[in-house]
Protein backbone atom coordinates (compact mmCIF):
# COMPACT_ATOMS: atom_id res chain seq x y z
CA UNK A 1 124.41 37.16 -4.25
CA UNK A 2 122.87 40.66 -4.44
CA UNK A 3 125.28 43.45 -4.17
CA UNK A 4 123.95 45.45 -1.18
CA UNK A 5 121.63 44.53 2.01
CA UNK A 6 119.64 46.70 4.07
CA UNK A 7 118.48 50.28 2.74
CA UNK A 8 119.59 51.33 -0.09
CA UNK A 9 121.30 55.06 -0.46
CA UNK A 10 118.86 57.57 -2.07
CA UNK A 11 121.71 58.73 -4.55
CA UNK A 12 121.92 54.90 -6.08
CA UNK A 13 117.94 54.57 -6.19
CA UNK A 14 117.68 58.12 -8.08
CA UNK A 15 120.34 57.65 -10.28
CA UNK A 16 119.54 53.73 -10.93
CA UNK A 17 115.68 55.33 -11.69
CA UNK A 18 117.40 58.24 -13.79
CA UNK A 19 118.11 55.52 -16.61
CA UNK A 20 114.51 55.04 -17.67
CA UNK A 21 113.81 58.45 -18.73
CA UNK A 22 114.84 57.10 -22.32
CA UNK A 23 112.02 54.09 -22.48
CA UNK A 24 109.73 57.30 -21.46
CA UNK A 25 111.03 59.68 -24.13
CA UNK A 26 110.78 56.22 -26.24
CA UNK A 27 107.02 55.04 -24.96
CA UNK A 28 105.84 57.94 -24.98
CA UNK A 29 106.72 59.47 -28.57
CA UNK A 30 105.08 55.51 -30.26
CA UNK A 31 102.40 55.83 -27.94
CA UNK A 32 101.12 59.62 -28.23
CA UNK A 33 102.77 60.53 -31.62
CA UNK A 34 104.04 58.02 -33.59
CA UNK A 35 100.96 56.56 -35.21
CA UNK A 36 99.36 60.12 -35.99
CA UNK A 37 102.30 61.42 -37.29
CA UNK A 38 102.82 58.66 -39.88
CA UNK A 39 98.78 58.83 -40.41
CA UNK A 40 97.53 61.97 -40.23
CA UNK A 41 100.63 63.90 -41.19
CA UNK A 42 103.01 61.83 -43.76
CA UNK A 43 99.83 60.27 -44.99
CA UNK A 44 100.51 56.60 -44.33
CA UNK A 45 97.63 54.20 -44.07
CA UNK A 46 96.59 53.45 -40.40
CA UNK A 47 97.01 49.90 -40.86
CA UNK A 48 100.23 50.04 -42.55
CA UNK A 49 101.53 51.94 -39.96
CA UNK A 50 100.43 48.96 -37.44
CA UNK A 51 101.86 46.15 -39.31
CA UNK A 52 104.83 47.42 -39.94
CA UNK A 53 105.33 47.90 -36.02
CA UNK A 54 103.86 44.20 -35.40
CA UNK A 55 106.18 43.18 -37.89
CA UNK A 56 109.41 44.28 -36.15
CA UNK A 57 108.01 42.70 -33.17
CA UNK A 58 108.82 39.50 -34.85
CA UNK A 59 112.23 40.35 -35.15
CA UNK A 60 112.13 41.50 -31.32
CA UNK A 61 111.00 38.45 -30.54
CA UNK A 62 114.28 36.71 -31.93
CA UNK A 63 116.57 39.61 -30.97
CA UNK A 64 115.38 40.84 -27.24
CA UNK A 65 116.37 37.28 -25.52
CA UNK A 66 119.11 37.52 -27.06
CA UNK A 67 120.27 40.48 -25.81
CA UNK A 68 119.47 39.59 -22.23
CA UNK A 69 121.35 36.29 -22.43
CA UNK A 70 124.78 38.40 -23.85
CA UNK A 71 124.36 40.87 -21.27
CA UNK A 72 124.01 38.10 -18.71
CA UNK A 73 127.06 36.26 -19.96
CA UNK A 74 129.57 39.73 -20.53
CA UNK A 75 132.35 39.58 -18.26
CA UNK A 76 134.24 42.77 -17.71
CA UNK A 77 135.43 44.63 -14.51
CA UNK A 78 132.95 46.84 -14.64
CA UNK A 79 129.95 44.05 -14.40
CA UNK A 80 127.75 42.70 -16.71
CA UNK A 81 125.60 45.63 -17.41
CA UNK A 82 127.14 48.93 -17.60
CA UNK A 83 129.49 48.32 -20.87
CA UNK A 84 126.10 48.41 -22.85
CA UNK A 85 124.66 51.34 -20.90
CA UNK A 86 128.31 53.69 -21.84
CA UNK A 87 128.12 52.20 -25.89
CA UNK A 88 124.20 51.83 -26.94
CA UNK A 89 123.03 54.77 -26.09
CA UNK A 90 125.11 56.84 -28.93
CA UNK A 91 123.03 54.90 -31.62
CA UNK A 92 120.06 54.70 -29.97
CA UNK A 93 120.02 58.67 -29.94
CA UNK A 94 120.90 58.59 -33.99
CA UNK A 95 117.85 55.77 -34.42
CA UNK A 96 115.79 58.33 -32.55
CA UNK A 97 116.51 61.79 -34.25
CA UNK A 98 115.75 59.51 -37.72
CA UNK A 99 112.34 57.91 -37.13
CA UNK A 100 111.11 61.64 -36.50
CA UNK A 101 113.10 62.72 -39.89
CA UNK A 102 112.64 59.84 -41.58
CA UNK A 103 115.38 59.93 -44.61
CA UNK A 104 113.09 58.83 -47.65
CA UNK A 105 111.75 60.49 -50.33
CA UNK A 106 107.55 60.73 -50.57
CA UNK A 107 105.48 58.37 -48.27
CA UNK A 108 107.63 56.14 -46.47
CA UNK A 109 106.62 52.49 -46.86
CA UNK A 110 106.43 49.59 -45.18
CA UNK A 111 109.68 48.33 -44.98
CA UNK A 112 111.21 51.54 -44.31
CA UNK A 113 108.66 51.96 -40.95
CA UNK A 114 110.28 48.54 -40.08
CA UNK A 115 113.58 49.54 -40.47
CA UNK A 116 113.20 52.68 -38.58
CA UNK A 117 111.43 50.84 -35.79
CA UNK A 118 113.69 47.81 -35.32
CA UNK A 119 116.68 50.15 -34.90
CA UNK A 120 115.37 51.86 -32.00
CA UNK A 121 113.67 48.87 -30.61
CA UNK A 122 116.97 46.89 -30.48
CA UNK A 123 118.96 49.79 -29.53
CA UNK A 124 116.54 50.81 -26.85
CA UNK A 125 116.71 46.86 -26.01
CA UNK A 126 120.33 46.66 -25.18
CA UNK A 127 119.74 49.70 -22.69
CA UNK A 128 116.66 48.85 -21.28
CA UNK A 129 117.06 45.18 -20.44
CA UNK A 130 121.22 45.93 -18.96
CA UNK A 131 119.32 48.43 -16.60
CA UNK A 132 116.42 46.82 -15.49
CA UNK A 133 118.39 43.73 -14.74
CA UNK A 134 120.73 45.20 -11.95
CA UNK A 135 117.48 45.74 -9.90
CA UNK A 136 117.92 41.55 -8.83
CA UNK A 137 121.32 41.74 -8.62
CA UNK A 138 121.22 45.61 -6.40
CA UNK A 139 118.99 43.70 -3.75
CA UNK A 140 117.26 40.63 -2.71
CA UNK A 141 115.08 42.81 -0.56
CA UNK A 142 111.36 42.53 -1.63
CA UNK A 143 110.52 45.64 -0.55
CA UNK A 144 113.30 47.91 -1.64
CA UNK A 145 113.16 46.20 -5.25
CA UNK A 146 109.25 47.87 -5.13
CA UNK A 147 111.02 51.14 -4.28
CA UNK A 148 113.78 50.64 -7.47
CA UNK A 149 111.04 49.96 -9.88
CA UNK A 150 109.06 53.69 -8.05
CA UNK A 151 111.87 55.43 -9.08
CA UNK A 152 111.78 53.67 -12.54
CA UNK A 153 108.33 54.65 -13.34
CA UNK A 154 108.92 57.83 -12.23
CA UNK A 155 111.43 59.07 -14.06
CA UNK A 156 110.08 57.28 -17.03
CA UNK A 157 106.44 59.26 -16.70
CA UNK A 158 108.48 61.98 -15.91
CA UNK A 159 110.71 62.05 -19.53
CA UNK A 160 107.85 60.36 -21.29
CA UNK A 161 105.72 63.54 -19.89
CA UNK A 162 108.14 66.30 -20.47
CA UNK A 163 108.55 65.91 -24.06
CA UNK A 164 104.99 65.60 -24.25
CA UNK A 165 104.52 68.93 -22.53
CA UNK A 166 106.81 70.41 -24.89
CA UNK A 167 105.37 69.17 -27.80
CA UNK A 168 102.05 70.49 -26.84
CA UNK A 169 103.29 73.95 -25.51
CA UNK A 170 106.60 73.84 -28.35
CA UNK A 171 107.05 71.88 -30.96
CA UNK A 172 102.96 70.73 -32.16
CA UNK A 173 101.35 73.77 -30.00
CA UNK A 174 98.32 74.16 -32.09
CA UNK A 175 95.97 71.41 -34.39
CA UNK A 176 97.34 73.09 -36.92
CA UNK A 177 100.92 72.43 -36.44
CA UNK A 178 100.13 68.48 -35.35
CA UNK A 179 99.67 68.34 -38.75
CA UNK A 180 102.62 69.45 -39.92
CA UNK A 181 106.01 67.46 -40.08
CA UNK A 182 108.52 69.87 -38.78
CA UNK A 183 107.66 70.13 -35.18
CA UNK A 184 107.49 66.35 -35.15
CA UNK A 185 111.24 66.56 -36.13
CA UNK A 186 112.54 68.99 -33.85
CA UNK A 187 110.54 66.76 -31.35
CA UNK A 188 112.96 63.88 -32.28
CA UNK A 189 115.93 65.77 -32.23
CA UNK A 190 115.55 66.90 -28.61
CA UNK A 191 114.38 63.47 -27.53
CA UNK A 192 117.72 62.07 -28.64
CA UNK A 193 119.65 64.12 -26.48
CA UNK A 194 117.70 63.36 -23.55
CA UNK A 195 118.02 59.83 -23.72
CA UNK A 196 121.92 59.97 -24.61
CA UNK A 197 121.92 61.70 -21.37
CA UNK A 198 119.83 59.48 -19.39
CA UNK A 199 121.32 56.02 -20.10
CA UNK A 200 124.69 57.40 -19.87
CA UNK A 201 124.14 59.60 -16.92
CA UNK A 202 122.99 56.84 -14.65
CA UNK A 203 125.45 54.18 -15.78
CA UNK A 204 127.87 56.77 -14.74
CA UNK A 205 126.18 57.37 -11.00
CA UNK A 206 125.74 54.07 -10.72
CA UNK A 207 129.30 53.10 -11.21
CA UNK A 208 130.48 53.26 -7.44
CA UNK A 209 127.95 50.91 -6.76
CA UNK A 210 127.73 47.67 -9.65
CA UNK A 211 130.61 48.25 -10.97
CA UNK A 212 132.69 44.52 -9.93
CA UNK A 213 133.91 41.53 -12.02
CA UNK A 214 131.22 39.28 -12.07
CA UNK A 215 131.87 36.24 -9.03
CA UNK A 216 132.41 33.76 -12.25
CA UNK A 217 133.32 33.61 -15.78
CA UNK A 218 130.39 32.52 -18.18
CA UNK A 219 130.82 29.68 -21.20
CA UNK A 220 131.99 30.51 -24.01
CA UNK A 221 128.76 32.00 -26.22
CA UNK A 222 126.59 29.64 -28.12
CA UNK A 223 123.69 30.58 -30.24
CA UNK A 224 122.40 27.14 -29.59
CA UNK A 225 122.96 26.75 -26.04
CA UNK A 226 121.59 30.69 -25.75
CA UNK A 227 118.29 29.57 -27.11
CA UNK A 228 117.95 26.60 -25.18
CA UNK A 229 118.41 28.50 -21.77
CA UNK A 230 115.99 31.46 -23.10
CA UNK A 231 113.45 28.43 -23.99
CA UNK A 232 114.27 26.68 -20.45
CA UNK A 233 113.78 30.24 -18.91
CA UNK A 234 110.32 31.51 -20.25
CA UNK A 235 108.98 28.03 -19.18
CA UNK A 236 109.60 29.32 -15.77
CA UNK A 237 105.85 28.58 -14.85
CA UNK A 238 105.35 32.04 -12.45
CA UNK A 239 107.08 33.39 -15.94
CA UNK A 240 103.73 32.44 -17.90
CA UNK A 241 101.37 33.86 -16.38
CA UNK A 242 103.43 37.05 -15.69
CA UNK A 243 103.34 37.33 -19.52
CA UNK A 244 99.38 36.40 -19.93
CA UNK A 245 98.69 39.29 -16.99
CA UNK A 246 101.24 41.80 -17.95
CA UNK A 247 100.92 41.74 -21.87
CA UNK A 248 97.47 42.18 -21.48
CA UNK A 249 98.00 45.10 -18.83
CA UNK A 250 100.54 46.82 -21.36
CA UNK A 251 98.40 46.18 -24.28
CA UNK A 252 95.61 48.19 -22.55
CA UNK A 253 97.53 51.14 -21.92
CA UNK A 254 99.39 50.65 -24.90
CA UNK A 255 95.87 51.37 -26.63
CA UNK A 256 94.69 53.85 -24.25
CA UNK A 257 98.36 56.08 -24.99
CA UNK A 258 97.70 55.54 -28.93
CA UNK A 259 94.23 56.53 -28.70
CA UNK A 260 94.66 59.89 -27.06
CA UNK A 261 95.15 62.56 -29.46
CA UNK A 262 92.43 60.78 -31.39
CA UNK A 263 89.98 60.79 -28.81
CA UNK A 264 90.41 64.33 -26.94
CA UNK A 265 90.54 65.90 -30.19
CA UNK A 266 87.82 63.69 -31.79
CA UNK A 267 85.84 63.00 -29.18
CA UNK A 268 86.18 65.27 -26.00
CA UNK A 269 86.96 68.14 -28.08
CA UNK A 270 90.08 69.54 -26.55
CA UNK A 271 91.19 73.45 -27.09
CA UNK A 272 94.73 74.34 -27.17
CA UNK A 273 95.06 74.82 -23.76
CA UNK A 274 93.60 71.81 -23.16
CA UNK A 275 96.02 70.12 -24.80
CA UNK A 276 99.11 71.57 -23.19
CA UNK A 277 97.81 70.71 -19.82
CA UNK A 278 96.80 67.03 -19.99
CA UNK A 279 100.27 65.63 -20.07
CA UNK A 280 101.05 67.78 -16.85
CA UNK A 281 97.65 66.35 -15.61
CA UNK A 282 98.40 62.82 -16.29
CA UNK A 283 102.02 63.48 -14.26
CA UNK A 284 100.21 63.90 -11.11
CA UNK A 285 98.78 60.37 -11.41
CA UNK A 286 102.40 59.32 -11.37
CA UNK A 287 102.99 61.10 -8.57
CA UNK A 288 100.16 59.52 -6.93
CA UNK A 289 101.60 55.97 -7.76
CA UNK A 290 104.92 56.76 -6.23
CA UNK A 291 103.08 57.10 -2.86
CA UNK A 292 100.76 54.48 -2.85
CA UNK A 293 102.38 51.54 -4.71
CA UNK A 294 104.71 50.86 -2.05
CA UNK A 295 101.88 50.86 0.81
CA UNK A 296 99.90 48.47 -1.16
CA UNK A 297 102.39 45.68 -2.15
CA UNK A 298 102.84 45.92 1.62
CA UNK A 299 99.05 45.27 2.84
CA UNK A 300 97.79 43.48 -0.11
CA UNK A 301 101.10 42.24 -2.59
CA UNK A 302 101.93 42.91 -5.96
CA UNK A 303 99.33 39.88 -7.39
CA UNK A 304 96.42 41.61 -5.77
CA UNK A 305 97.73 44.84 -6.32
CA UNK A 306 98.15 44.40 -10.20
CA UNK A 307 94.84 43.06 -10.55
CA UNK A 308 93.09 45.29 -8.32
CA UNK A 309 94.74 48.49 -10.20
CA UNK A 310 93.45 46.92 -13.55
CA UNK A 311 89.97 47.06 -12.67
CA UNK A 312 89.89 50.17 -11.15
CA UNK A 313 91.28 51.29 -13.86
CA UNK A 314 88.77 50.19 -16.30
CA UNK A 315 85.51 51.40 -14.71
CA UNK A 316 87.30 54.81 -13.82
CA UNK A 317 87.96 55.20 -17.41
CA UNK A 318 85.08 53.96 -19.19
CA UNK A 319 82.69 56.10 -16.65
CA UNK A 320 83.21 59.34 -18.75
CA UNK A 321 82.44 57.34 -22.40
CA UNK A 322 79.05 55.25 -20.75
CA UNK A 323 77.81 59.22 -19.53
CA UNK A 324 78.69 60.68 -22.67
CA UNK A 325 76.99 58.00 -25.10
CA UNK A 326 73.71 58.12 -22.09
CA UNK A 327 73.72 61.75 -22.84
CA UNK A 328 74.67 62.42 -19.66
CA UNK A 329 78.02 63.85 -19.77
CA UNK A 330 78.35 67.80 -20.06
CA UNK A 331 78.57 69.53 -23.12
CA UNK A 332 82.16 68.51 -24.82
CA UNK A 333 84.54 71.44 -25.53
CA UNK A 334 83.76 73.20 -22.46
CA UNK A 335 85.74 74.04 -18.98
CA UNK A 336 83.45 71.81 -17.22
CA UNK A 337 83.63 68.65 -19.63
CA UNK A 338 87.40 69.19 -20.36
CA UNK A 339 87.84 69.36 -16.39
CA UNK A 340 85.93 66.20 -15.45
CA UNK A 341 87.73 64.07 -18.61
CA UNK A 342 90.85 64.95 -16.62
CA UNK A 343 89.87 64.17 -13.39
CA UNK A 344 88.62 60.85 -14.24
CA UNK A 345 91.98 60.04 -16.70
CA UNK A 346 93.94 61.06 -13.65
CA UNK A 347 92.31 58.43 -11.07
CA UNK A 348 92.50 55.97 -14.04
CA UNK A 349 95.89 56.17 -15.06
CA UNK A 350 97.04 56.22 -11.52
CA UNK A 351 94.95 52.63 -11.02
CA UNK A 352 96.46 51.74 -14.62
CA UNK A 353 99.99 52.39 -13.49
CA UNK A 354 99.84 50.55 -10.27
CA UNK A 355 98.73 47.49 -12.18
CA UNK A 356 101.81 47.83 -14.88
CA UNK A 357 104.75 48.40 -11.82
CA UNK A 358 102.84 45.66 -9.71
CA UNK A 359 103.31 43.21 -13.30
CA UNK A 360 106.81 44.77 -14.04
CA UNK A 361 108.34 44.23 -10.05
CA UNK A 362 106.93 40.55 -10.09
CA UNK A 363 109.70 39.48 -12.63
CA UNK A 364 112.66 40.26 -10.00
CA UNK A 365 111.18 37.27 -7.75
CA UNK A 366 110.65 35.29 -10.71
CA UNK A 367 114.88 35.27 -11.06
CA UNK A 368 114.61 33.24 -7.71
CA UNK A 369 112.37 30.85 -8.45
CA UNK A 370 113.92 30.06 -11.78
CA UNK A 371 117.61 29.93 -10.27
CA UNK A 372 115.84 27.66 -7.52
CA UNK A 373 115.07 25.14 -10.11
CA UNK A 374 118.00 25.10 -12.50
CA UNK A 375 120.87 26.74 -10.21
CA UNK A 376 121.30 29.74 -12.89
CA UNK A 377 121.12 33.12 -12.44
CA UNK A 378 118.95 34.77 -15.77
CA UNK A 379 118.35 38.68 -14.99
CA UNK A 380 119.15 39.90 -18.56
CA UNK A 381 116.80 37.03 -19.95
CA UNK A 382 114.07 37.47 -17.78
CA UNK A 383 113.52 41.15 -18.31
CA UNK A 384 114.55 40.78 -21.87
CA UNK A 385 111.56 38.89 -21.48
CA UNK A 386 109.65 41.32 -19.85
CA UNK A 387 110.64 44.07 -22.40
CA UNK A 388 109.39 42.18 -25.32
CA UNK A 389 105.85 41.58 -23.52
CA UNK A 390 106.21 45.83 -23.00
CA UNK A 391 106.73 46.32 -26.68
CA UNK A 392 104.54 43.69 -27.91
CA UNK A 393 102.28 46.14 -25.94
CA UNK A 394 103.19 49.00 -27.20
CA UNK A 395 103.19 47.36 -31.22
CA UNK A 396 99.75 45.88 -30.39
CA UNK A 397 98.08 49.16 -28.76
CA UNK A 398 99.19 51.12 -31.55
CA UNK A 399 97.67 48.03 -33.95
CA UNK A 400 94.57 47.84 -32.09
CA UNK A 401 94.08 51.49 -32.37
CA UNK A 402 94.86 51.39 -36.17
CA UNK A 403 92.19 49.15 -36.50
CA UNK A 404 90.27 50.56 -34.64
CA UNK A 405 90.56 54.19 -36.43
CA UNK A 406 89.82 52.23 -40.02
CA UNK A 407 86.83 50.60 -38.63
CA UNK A 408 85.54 54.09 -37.38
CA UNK A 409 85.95 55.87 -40.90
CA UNK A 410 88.27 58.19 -39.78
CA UNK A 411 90.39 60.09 -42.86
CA UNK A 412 93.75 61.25 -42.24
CA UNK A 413 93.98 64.78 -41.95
CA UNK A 414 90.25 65.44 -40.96
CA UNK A 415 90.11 68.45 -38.51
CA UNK A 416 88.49 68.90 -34.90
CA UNK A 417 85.63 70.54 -36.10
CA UNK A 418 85.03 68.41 -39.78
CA UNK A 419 84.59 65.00 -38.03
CA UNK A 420 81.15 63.61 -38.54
CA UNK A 421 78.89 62.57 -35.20
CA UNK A 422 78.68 59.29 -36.51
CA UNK A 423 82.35 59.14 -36.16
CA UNK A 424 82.64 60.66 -33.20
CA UNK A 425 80.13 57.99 -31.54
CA UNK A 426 81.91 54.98 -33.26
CA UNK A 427 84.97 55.80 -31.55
CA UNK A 428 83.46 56.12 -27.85
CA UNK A 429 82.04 52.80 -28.14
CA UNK A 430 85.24 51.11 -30.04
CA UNK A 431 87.75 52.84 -27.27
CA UNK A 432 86.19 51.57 -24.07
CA UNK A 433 84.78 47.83 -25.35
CA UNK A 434 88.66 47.02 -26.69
CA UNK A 435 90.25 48.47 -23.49
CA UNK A 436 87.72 46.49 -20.87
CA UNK A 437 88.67 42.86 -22.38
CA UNK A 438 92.24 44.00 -21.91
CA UNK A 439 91.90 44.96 -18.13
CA UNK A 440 89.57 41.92 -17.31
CA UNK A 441 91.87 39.35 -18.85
CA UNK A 442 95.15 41.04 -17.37
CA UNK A 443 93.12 41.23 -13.75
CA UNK A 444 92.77 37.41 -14.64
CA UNK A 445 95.91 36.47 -14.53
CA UNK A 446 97.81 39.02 -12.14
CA UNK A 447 95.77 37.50 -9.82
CA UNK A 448 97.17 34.12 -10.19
CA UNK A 449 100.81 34.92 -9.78
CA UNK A 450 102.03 32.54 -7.67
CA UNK A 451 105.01 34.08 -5.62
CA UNK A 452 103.95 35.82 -2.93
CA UNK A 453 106.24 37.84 -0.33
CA UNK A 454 106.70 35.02 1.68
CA UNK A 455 107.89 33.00 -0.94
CA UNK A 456 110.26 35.21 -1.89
CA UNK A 457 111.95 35.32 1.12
CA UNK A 458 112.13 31.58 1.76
CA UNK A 459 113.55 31.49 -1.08
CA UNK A 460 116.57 34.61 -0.31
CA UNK A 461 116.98 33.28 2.86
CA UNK A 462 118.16 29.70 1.63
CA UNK A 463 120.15 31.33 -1.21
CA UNK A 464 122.50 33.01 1.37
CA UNK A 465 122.09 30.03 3.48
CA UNK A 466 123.82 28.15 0.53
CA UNK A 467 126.62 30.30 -0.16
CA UNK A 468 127.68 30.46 3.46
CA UNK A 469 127.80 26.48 3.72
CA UNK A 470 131.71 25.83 3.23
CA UNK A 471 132.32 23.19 0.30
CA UNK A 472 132.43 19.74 1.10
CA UNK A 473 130.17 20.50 4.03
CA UNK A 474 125.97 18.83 3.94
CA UNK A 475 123.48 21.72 2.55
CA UNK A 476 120.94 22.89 4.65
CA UNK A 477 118.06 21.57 4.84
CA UNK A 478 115.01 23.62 4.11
């Protein structure tokens, strides 16, 4: 049964949202950074770079449910979930600092990327999926779950954003220095800290709260019986097409994060300034989700609302690339172009966001409808679940992109003003044709999520009925 009923204090919200500001730091240093700084600055081929990160998501793949089934099944008197948000942290923070500063002689290879990226995958795994899954277990309420995953996002834009202010405005403030490595690894270095601080920080405001033995002891661990509940659990049908919609949600924005040094350098022709404001730019849009995400899983639900947001979206993004290859778009490089890119990445990424919490919040009644069927309660799997579909996101983006940056002709370390046109055109058409079959087939499928609020509910409702039947006594009938 969930922990508390009714609304929940602001203090637990904040602090429970407070946690995420390390898959920010995390999401947004691969997303932004990571693929040009082991392209365009250590000199690593594109596509290297993006098979060595869809490799470790093979290992993810075996590793991630795994995770979420231990930290469903660890008993302690502090709950399941906070003993791995007090330990992982510490070597998630050394993982970190490392993949910045990468501790190999000449170009790091292949296997090396893959080491550096499993260890903060898995590390960021066994924070990630502990927090997330107290959201279920916090509240049953469909509405305050919405407001949880708010002050998720949030703070995750929010970390994700601020270390990508500073690297603009500190650490990479010029083109120049975004080619160099040693503002990448002071850029590391601070990030590390920040998430130590994070993940511990909230497990420790949170304590007051979650912190009870769990009502029953688990079985003892097997790796056989792990994998057969993880395979009984992502047959969850509502579970499937969650993944189809959200995976193809994350892999668009996973893409669209990847791509953006490339194309405002490339292809909008940023100036320094330029470049030190459009993180803060892109923060307002996650301002703008906070307030309107909650309003629209209210009128419309968080189906209609994902797949609405993912086609808004698209056409507000593509707009500026259809006017610009028409020869309609202003002159790039100037106020007036740099000013109406922003605008229209603003409205996008707010639509883009909306679609990704809308995905992200369904899982919570998905932990229902599973326990419904099979009588088991699966948090940590389900959202270990839902993690893997947000890095195989964040793996493919980056891979799409390096593909898409090979099939362009673009050469590592070419400067703003040495690209050719020809390049420059190649990547407005690539950018927005990739990112529209993303949107369209995660609109698909968001749409046909089948629990609605009503559902959910129903489904609460004759949980608690349950528990309050005394033993021995005839269930209630539904």
């Amino acid at each position: 049964m969930s922990m508390m009923t009714g609304p929940l204090p602001w203090r637990l919200k904040l602090m429970h949202g407070f946690g995420a500001v390390a898959f920010g730091v995390k999401d947004g240093g691969f997303s932004f950074f990571l693929l040009p700084f082991y392209n365009l600055v250590l000199g690593v081929d594109a596509g290297i770079v993006g098979a060595a990160l869809a490799t470790a998501l093979v290992i993810d793949a075996l590793a991630d449910p795994l995770i979420g089934h231990l930290s469903d099944r660890t008993y302690t008197r502090w709950g399941r979930r906070l003993p791995w948000l007090y330990l992982a942290p510490i070597p998630l923070a050394l993982a970190w600092a490392l993949l910045w500063s990468p501790p190999f002689t000449g170009v790091p290879t292949f296997w090396e990327i893959v080491a550096l990226a499993v260890g903060v995958r898995l590390l960021l795994s066994a924070c990630e999926v502990p927090s997330i899954s107290l959201v279920p277990e916090i509240t049953g309420d469909y509405v305050e779950r919405t407001t949880l995953f708010r002050y998720r996002f949030l703070s995750g834009w929010v970390g994700g954003l601020t270390m990508s202010v500073l690297a603009f405005t500190v650490f990479l403030p010029t083109p120049e220095s975004q080619l160099e490595p040693d503002g990448y690894a002071v850029f590391g270095m601070v990030g590390a800290v920040v998430m130590l601080v994070s993940v511990v920080g909230s497990a420790a405001g949170q304590h007051r709260y979650v912190a009870r033995l769990p009502d029953s002891a688990p079985p003892p661990f097997s790796l056989r019986r792990a994998f057969a509940e993880i395979f009984d659990a992502f047959r969850e049908p509502a579970f499937v097409i969650f993944s189809f919609g959200a995976l193809a949600a994350y892999v668009s924005q996973g893409v669209t994060l990847s791509s953006t040094l490339y194309v405002i350098r490339y292809v909008w022709q940023f100036s320094d300034l330029a470049f030190q404001i459009y993180p803060a730019a892109l923060g307002l849009s996650v301002v703008a989700m906070f307030l309107i995400v909650g309003p629209l899983h209210r009128r419309f639900g968080k189906p209609a609302s994902g797949a609405g947001g993912a086609i808004a979206a698209l056409v507000i993004a593509a707009a500026p690339y259809v006017l610009f290859l028409a020869g309609l778009w202003p002159q790039t490089g100037t106020l007036l172009s740099t000013t109406l890119f922003m605008l229209f990445a603003l409205t996008a990424n707010t639509a883009g966001v909306v679609a990704i919490i809308s995905a992200t919040s369904m899982v919570a009644e998905i932990v229902e409808a599973f326990e419904e069927r099979t009588g088991k309660r699966a948090e940590g799997t389900f959202y270990a679940g839902n993690w893997l579909v947000q890095k195989s996101a964040t793996g493919g983006g980056i891979l799409l992109t390096s593909l898409i940056v090979q099939a362009i002709g673009l050469e590592p370390g070419t400067t703003q003003d040495a690209v050719a046109p020809e390049v420059v055109t190649r990547l407005a058409i690539a950018y927005p044709l990739v990112t529209a079959v993303l949107a369209l087939t995660a609109a698909y499928w968001l749409a046909r999520f089948p629990i609605s609020q009503a559902d959910h509910e129903a489904r609460v409702a004759a949980r608690i009925a349950r528990e309050r039947t005394p033993a021995g006594a005839p269930a209630p009938q539904k």
